[in-house]
N, C-alpha and C. Protein backbone atom coordinates (compact mmCIF):
# COMPACT_ATOMS: atom_id res chain seq x y z
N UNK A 1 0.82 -1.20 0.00
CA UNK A 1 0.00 0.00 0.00
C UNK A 1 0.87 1.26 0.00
N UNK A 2 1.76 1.44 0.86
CA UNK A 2 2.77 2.57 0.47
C UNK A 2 3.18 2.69 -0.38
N UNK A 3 3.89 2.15 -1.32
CA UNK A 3 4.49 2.00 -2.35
C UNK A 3 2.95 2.62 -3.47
N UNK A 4 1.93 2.26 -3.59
CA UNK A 4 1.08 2.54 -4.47
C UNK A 4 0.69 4.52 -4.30
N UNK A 5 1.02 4.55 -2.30
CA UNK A 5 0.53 6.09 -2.39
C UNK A 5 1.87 6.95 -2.89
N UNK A 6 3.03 6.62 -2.86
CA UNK A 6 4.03 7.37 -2.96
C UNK A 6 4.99 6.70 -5.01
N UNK A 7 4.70 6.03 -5.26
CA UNK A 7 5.32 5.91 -6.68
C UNK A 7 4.02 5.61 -7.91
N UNK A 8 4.84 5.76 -9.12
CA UNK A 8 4.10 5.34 -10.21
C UNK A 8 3.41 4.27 -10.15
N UNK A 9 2.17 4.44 -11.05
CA UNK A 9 1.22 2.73 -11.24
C UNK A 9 2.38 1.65 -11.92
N UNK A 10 3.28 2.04 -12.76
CA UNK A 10 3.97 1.09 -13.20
C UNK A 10 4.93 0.02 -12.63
N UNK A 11 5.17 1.09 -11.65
CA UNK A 11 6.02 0.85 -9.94
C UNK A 11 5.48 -0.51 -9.52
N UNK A 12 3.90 -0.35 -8.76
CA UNK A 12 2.92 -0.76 -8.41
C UNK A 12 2.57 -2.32 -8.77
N UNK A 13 2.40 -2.26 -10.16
CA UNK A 13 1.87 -3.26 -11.01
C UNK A 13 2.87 -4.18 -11.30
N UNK A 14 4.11 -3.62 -11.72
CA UNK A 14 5.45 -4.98 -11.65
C UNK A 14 6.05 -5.48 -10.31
N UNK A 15 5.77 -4.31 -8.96
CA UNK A 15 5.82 -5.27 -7.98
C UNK A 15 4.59 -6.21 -7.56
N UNK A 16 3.40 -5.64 -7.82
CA UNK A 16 2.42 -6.31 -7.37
C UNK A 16 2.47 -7.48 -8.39
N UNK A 17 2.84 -7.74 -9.58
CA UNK A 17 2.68 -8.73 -10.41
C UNK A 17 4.05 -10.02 -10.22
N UNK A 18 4.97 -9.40 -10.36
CA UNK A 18 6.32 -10.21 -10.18
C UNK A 18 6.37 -10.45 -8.89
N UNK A 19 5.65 -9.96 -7.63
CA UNK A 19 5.92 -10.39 -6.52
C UNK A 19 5.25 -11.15 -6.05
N UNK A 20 3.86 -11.70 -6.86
CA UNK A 20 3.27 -12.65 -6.53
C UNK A 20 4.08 -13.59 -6.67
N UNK A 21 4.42 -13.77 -8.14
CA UNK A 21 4.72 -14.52 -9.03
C UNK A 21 6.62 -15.21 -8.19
N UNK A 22 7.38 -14.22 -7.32
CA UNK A 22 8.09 -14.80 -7.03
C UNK A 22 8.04 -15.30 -5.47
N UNK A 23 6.90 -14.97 -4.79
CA UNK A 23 5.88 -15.79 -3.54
C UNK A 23 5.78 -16.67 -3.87
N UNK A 24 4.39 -17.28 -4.67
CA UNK A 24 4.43 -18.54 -5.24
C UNK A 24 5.50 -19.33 -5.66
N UNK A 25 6.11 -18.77 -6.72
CA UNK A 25 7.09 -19.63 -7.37
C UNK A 25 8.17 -20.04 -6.09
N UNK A 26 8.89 -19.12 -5.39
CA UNK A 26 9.84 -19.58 -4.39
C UNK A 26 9.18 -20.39 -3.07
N UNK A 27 7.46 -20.75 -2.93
CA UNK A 27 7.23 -21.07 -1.82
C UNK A 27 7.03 -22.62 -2.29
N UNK A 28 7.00 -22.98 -3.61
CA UNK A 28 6.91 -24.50 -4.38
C UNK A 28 7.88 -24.64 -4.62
N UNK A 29 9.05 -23.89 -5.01
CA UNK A 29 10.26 -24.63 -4.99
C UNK A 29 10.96 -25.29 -3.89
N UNK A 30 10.61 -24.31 -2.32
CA UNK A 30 11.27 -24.35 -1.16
C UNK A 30 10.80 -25.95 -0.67
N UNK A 31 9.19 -25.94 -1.26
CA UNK A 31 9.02 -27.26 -0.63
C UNK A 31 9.22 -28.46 -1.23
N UNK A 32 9.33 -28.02 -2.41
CA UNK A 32 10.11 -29.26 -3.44
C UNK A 32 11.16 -29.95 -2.79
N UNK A 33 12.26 -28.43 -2.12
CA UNK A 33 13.32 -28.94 -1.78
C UNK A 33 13.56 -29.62 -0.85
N UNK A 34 12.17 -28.94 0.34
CA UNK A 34 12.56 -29.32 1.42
C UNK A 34 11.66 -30.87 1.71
N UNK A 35 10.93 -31.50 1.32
CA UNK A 35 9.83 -32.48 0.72
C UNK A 35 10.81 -33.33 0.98
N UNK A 36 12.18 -33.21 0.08
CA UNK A 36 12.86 -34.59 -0.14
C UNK A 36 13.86 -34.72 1.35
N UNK A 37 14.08 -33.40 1.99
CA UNK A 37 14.78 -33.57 3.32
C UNK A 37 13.57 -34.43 4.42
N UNK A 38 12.57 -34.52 4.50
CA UNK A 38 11.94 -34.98 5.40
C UNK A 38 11.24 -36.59 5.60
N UNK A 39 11.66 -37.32 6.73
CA UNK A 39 11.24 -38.43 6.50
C UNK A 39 9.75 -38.42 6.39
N UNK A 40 8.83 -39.80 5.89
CA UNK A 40 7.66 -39.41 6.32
C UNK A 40 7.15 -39.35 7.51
N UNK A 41 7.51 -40.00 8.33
CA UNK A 41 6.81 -40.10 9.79
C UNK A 41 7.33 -38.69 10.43
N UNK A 42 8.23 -38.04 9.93
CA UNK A 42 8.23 -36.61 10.50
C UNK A 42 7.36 -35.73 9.51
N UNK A 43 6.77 -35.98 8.43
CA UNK A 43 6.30 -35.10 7.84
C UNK A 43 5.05 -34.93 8.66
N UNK A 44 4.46 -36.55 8.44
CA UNK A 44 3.18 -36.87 8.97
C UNK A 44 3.26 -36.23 10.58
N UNK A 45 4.09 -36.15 11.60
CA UNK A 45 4.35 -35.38 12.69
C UNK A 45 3.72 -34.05 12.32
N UNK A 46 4.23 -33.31 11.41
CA UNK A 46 4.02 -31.92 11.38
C UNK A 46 2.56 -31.66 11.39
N UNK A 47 1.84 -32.41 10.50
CA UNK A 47 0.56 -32.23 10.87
C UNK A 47 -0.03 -32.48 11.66
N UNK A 48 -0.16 -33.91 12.77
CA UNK A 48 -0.70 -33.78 13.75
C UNK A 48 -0.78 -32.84 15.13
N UNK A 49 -1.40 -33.61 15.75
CA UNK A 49 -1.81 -32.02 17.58
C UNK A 49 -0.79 -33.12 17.99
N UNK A 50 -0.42 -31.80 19.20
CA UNK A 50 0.93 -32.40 19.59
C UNK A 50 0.00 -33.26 21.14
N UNK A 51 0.46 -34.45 21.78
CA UNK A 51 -0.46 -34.96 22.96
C UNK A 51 0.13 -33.56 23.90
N UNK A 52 -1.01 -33.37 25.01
CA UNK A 52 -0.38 -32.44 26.13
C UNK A 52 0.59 -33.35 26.96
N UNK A 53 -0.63 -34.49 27.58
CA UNK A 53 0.02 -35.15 28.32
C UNK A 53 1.65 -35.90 27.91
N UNK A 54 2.12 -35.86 26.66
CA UNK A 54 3.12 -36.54 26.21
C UNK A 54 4.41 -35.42 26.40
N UNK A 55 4.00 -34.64 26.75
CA UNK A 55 5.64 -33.60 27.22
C UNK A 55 4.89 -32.43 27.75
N UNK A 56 5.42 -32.88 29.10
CA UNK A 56 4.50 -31.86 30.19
C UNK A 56 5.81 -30.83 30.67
N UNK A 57 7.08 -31.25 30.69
CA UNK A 57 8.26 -30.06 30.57
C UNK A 57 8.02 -29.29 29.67
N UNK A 58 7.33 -29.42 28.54
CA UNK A 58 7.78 -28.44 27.20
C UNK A 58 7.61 -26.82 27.65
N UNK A 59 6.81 -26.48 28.80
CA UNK A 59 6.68 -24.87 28.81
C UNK A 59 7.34 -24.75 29.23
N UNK A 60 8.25 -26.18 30.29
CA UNK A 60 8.88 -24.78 31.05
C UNK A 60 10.91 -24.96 30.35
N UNK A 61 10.62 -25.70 29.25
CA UNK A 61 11.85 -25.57 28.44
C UNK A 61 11.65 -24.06 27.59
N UNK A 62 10.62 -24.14 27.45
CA UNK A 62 9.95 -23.03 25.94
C UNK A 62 11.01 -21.88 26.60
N UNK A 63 10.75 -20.74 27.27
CA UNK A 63 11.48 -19.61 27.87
C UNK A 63 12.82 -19.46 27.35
N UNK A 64 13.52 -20.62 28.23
CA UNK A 64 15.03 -20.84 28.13
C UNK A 64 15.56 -20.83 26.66
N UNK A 65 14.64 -22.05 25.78
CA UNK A 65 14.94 -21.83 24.24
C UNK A 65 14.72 -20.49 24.07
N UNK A 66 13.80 -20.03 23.88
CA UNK A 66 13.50 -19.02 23.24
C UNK A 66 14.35 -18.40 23.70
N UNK A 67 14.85 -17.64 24.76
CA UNK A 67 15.72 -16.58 25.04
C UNK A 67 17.03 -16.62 24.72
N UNK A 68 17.82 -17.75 24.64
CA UNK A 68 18.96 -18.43 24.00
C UNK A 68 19.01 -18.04 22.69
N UNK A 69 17.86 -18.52 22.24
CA UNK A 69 17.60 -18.55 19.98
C UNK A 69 17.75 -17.03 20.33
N UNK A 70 17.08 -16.36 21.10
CA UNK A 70 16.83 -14.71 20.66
C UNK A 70 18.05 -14.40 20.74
N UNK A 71 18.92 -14.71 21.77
CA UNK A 71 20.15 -14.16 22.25
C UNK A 71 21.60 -13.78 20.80
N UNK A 72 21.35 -15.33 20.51
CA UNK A 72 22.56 -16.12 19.04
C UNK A 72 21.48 -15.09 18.24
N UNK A 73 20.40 -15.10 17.75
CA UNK A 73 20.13 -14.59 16.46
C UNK A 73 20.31 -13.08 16.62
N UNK A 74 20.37 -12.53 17.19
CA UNK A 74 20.44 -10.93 17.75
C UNK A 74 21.99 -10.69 17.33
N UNK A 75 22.68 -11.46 18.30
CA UNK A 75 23.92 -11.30 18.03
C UNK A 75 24.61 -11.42 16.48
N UNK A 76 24.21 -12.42 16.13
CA UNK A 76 24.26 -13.15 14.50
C UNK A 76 24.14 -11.85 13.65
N UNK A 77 22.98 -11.62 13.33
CA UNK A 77 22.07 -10.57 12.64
C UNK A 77 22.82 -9.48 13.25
N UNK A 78 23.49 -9.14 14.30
CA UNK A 78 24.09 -7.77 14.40
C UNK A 78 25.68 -7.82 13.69
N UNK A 79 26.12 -8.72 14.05
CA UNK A 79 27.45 -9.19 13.41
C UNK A 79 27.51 -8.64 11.97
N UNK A 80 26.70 -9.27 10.84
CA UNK A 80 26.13 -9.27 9.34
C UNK A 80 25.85 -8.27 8.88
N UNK A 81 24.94 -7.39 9.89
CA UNK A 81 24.16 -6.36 9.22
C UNK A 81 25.78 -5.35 9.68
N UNK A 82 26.90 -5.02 10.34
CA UNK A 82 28.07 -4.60 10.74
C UNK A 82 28.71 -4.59 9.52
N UNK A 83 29.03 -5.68 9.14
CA UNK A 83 29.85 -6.46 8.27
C UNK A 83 29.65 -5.63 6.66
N UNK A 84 27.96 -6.00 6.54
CA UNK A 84 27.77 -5.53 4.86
C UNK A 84 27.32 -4.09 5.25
N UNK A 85 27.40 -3.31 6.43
CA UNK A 85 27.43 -1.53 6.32
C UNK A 85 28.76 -1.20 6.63
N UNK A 86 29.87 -2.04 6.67
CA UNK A 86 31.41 -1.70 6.69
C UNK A 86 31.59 -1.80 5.66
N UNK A 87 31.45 -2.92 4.52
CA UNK A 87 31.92 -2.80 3.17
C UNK A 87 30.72 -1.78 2.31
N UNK A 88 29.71 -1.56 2.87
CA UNK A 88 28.92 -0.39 1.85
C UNK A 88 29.45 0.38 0.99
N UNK A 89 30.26 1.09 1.56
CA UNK A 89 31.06 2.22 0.62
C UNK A 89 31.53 1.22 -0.53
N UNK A 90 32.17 0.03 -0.57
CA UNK A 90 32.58 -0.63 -1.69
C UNK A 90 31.88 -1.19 -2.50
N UNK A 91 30.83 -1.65 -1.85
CA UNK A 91 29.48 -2.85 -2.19
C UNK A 91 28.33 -1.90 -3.14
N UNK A 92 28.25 -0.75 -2.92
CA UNK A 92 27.43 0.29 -3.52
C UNK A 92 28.36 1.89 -4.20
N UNK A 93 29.40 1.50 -5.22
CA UNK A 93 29.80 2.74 -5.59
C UNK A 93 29.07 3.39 -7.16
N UNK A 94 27.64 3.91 -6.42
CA UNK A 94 26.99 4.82 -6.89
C UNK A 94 27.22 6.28 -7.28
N UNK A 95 27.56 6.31 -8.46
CA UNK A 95 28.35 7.91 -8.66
C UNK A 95 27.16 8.75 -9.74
N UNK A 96 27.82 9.48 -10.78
CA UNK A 96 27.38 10.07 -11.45
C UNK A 96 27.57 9.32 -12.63
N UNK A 97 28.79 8.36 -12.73
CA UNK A 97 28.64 7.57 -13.99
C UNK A 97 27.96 6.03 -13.75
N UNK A 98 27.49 5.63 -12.87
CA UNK A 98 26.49 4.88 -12.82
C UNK A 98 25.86 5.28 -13.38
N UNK A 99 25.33 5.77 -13.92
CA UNK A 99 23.92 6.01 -15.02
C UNK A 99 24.72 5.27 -16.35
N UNK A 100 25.30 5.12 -16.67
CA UNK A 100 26.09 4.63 -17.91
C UNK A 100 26.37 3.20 -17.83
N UNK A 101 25.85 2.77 -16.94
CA UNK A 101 26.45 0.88 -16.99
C UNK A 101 25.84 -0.02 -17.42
N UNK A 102 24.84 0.46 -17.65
CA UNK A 102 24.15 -0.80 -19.15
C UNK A 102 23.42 -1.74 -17.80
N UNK A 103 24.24 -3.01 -18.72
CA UNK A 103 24.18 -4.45 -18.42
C UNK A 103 24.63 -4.64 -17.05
N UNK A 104 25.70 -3.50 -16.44
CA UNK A 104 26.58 -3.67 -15.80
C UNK A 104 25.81 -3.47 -14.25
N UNK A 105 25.18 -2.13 -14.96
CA UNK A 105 24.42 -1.82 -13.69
C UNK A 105 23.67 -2.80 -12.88
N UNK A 106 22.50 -3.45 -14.01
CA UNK A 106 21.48 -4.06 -13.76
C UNK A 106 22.33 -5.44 -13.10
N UNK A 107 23.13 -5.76 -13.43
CA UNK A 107 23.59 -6.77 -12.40
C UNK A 107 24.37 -6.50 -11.20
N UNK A 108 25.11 -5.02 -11.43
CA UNK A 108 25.08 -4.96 -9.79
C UNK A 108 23.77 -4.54 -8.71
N UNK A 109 23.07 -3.91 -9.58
CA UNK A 109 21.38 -3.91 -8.81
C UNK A 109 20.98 -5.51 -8.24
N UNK A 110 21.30 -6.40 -9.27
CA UNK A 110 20.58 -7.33 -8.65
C UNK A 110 21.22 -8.54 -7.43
N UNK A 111 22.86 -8.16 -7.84
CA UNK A 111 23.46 -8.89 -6.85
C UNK A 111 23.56 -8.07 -5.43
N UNK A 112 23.89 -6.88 -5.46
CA UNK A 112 23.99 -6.02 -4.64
C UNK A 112 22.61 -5.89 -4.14
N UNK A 113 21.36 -6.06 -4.60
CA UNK A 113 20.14 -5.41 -4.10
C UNK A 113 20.07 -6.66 -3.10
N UNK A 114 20.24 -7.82 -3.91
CA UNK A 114 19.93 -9.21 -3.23
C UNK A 114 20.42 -9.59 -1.89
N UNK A 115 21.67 -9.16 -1.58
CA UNK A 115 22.92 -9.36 -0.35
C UNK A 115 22.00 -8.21 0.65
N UNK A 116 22.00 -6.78 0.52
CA UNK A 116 21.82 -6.09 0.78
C UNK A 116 20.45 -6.19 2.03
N UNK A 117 20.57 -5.59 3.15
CA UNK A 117 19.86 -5.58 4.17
C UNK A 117 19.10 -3.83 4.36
N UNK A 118 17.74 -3.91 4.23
CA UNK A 118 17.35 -2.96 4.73
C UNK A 118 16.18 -2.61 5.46
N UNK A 119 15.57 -1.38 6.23
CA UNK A 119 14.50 -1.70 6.73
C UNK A 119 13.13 -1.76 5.94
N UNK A 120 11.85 -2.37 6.60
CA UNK A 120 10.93 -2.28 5.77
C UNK A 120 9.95 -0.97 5.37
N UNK A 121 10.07 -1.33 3.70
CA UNK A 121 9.90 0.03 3.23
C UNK A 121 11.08 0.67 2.61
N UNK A 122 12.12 0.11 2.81
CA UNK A 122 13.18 1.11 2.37
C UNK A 122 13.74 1.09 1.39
N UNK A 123 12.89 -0.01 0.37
CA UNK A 123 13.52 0.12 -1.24
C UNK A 123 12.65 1.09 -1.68
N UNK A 124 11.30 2.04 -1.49
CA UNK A 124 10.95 2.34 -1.59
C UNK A 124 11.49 3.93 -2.44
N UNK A 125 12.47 4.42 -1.32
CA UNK A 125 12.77 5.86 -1.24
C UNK A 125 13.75 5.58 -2.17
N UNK A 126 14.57 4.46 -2.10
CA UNK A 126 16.19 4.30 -2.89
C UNK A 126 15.45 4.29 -4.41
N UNK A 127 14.50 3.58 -4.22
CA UNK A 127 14.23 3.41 -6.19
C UNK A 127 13.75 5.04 -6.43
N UNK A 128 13.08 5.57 -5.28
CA UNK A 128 12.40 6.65 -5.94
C UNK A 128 13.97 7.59 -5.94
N UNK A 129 15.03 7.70 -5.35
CA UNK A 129 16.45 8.35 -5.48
C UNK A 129 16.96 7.93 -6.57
N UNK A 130 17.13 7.06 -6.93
CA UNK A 130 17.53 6.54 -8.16
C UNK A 130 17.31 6.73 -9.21
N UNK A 131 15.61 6.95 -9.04
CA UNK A 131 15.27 7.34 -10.47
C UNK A 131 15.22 8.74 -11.07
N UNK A 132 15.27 9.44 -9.60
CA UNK A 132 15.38 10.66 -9.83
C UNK A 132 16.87 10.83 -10.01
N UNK A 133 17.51 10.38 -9.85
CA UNK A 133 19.36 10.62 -10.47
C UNK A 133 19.32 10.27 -12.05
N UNK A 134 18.48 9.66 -12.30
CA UNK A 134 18.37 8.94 -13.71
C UNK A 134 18.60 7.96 -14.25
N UNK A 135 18.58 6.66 -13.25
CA UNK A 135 18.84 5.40 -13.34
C UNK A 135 17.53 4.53 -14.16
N UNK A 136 17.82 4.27 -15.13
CA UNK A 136 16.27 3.69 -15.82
C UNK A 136 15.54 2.76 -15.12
N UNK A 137 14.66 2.34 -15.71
CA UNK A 137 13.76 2.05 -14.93
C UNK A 137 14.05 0.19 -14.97
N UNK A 138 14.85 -0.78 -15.67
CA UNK A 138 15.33 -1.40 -15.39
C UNK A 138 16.08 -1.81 -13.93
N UNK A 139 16.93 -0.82 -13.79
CA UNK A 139 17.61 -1.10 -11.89
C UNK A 139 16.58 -0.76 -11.55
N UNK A 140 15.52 0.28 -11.43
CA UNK A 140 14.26 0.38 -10.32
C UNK A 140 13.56 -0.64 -9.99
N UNK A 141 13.31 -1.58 -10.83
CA UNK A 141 12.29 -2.76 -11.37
C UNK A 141 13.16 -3.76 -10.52
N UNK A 142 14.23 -3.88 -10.83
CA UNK A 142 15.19 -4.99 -9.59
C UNK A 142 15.21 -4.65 -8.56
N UNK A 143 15.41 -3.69 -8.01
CA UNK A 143 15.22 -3.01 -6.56
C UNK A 143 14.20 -3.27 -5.84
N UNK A 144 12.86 -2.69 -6.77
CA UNK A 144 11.60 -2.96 -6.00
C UNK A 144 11.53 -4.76 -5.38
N UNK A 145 12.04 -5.65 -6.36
CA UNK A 145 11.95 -6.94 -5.99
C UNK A 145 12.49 -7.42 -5.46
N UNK A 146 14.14 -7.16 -5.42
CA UNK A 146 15.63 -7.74 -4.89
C UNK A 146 15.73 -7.16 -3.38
N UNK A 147 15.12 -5.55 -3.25
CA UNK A 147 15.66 -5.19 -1.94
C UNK A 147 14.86 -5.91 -0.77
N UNK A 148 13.53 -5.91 -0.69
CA UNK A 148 12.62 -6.57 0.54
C UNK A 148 12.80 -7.59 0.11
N UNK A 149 12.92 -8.38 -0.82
CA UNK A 149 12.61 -10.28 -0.24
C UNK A 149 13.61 -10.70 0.40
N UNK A 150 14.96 -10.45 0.16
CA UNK A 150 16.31 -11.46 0.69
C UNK A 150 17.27 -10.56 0.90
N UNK A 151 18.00 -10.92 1.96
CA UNK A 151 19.08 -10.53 2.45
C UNK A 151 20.28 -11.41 2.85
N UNK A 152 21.70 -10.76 2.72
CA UNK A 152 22.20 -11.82 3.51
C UNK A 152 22.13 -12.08 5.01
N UNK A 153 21.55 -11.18 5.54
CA UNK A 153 21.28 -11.15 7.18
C UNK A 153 20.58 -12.04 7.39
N UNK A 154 19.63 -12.01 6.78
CA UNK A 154 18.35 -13.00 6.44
C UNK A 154 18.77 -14.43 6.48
N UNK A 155 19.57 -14.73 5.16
CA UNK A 155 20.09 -15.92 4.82
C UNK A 155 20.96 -16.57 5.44
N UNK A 156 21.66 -15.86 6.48
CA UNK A 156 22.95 -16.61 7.45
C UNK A 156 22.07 -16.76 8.57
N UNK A 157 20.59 -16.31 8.77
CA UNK A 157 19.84 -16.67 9.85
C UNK A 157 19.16 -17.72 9.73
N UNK A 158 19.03 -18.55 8.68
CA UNK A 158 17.98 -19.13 8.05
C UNK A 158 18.36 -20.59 7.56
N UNK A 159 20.01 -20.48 7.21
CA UNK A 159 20.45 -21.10 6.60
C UNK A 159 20.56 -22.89 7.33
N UNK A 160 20.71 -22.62 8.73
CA UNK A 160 21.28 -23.62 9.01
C UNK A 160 19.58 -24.57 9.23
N UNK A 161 18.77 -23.74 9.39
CA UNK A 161 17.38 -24.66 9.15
C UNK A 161 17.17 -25.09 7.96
N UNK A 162 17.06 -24.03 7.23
CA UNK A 162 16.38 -24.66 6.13
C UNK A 162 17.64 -25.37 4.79
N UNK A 163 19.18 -25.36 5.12
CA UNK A 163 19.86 -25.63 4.00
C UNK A 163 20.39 -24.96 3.15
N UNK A 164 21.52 -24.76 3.00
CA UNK A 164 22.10 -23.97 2.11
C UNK A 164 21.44 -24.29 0.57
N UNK A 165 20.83 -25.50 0.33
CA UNK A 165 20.57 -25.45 -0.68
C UNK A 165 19.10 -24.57 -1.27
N UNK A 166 18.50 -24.75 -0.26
CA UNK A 166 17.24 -24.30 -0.36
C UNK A 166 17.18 -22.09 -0.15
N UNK A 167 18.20 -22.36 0.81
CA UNK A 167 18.32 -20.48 0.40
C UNK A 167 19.50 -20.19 -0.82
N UNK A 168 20.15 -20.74 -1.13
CA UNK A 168 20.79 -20.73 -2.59
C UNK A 168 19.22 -20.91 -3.98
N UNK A 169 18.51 -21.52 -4.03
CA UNK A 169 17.02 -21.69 -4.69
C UNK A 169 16.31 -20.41 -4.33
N UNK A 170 16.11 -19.84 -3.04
CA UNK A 170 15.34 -18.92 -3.01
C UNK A 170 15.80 -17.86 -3.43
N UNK A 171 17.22 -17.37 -2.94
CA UNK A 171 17.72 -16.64 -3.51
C UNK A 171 17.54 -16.12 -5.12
N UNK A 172 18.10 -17.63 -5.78
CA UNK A 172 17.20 -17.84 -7.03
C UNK A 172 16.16 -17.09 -7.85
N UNK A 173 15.43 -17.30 -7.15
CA UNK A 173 13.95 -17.18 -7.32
C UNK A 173 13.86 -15.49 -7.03
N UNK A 174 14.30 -15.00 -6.07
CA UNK A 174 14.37 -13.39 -6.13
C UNK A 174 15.04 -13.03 -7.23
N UNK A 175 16.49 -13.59 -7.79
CA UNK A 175 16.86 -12.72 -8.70
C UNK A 175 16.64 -13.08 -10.12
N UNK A 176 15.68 -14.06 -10.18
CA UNK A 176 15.26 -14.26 -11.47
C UNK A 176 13.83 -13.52 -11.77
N UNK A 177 12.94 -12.73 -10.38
CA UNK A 177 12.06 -12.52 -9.85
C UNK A 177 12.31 -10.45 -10.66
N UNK A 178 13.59 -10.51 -10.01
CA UNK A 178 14.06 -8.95 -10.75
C UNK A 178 14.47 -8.62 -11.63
N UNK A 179 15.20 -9.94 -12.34
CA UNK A 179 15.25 -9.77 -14.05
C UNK A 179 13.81 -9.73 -14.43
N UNK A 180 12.79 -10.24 -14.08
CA UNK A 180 11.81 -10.13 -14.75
C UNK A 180 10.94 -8.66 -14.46
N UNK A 181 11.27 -8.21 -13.27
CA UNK A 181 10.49 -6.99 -13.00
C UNK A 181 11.02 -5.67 -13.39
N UNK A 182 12.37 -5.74 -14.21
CA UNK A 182 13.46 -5.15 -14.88
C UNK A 182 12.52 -5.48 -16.39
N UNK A 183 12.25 -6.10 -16.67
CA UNK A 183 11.40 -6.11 -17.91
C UNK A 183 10.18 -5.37 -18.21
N UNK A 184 9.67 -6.20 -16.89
CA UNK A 184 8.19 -5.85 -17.01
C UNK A 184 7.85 -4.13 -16.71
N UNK A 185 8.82 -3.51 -15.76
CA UNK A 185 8.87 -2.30 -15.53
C UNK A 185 9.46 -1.82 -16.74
N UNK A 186 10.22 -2.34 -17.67
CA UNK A 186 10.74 -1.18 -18.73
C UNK A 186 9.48 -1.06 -20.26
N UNK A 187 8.70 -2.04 -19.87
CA UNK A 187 7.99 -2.20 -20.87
C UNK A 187 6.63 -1.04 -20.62
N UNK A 188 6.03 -1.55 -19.14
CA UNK A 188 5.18 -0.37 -18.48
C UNK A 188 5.18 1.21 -18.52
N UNK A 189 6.86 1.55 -18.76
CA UNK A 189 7.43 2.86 -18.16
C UNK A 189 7.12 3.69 -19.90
C-alpha cells in the first residue's frame, strides 16, 4: 500500500505482479526442496496435535529456548548487518557515472540489491532516489523486488534450518524474480 501512495502505477503493477509470481514460485520450490529432506513419519508429525500429556516439561523448556535462539540470532544478525554496512562504501559505488552501466548496472542492482539488508519500506525511497538521479527504470524494477525479499542477514539466519541449498534456490527465485520486473517495468514505463 505505500508504495502505491508514494510511486508510479507502473512501480505498483510490476511489484504487485512479479511479486506474486516470485511468492508462489519460491514457496513451491522451497518445498520441493525441502519435501525430499523430510522423512515421512516426520512429515506426517508436522501435521498432527501435539499430545499435552506426552511432554508436560515443554513450557517450562519453551522460555530458556526461546531466550537463547533470541540471544545467538540478535547477536548473529548484528554481526552481518556490521559487516555488509562496513563494506557499503565498496558494495554500492553509486556515482554520477552509474547512469552509464548498461548491463553492468542491472547486475550490480541485482546482486547487490539481493545481499543487501534494509528496513521495511526502504527500497521504496532508494528506487524513488535513483530514479530521480536517472537510473532507468530497469535497476528500479530490480530493486523494487531484490531489496525486501532477501538478504544476507536473512540468509545466514535461516540457513542452518532450512539448507544452504534451499536459500541458494530462493535466492534464485528473487533474482530471477528482478530480471523479470526489470522487464516488465521497462515495458510499463
Amino acid at each position: 500500500m505505500f508504495l502505491a501512495l508514494v510511486a508510479p502505477w507502473p512501480w505498483v503493477v510490476t511489484r504487485l505482479v512479479v511479486g506474486l509470481l516470485v511468492v508462489v514460485g519460491g514457496s513451491v520450490l522451497v518445498a520441493h526442496l525441502t519435501d525430499a529432506r523430510l522423512p515421512a513419519a516426520a512429515a506426517d508429525a508436522v501435521g498432527s496435535a501435539p499430545d499435552p500429556a506426552a511432554d508436560e516439561g515443554g513450557a517450562r523448556r519453551f522460555l530458556p529456548t526461546l531466550l537463547r535462539t533470541a540471544a545467538v540470532v540478535a547477536v548473529e544478525y548484528a554481526v552481518v548487518v556490521f559487516c555488509v554496512g562496513a563494506v557499503s562504501g565498496w558494495l554500492f559505488p553509486l556515482g554520477g557515472s552509474a547512469q552509464s552501466w548498461g548491463a553492468a548496472g542491472l547486475l550490480v542492482a541485482l546482486v547487490l540489491g539481493t545481499l543487501a539488508v534494509i528496513p521495511t519500506a526502504g527500497e521504496v525511497p532508494i528506487a524513488q532516489g535513483l530514479a530521480a538521479a536517472g537510473f532507468g527504470s530497469a535497476v528500479v524494477g530490480v530493486l523494487l523486488v531484490v531489496l525486501p525479499a532477501i538478504s544476507l542477514p536473512s540468509a545466514v539466519l535461516v540457513v542452518r534450518a532450512l539448507t544452504l541449498r534451499v536459500v541458494l534456490a530462493s535466492a534464485a527465485v528473487v533474482v530471477a524474480g528482478g530480471v523479470l520486473a526489470a522487464g516488465l517495468l521497462g515495458v510499463l514505463s
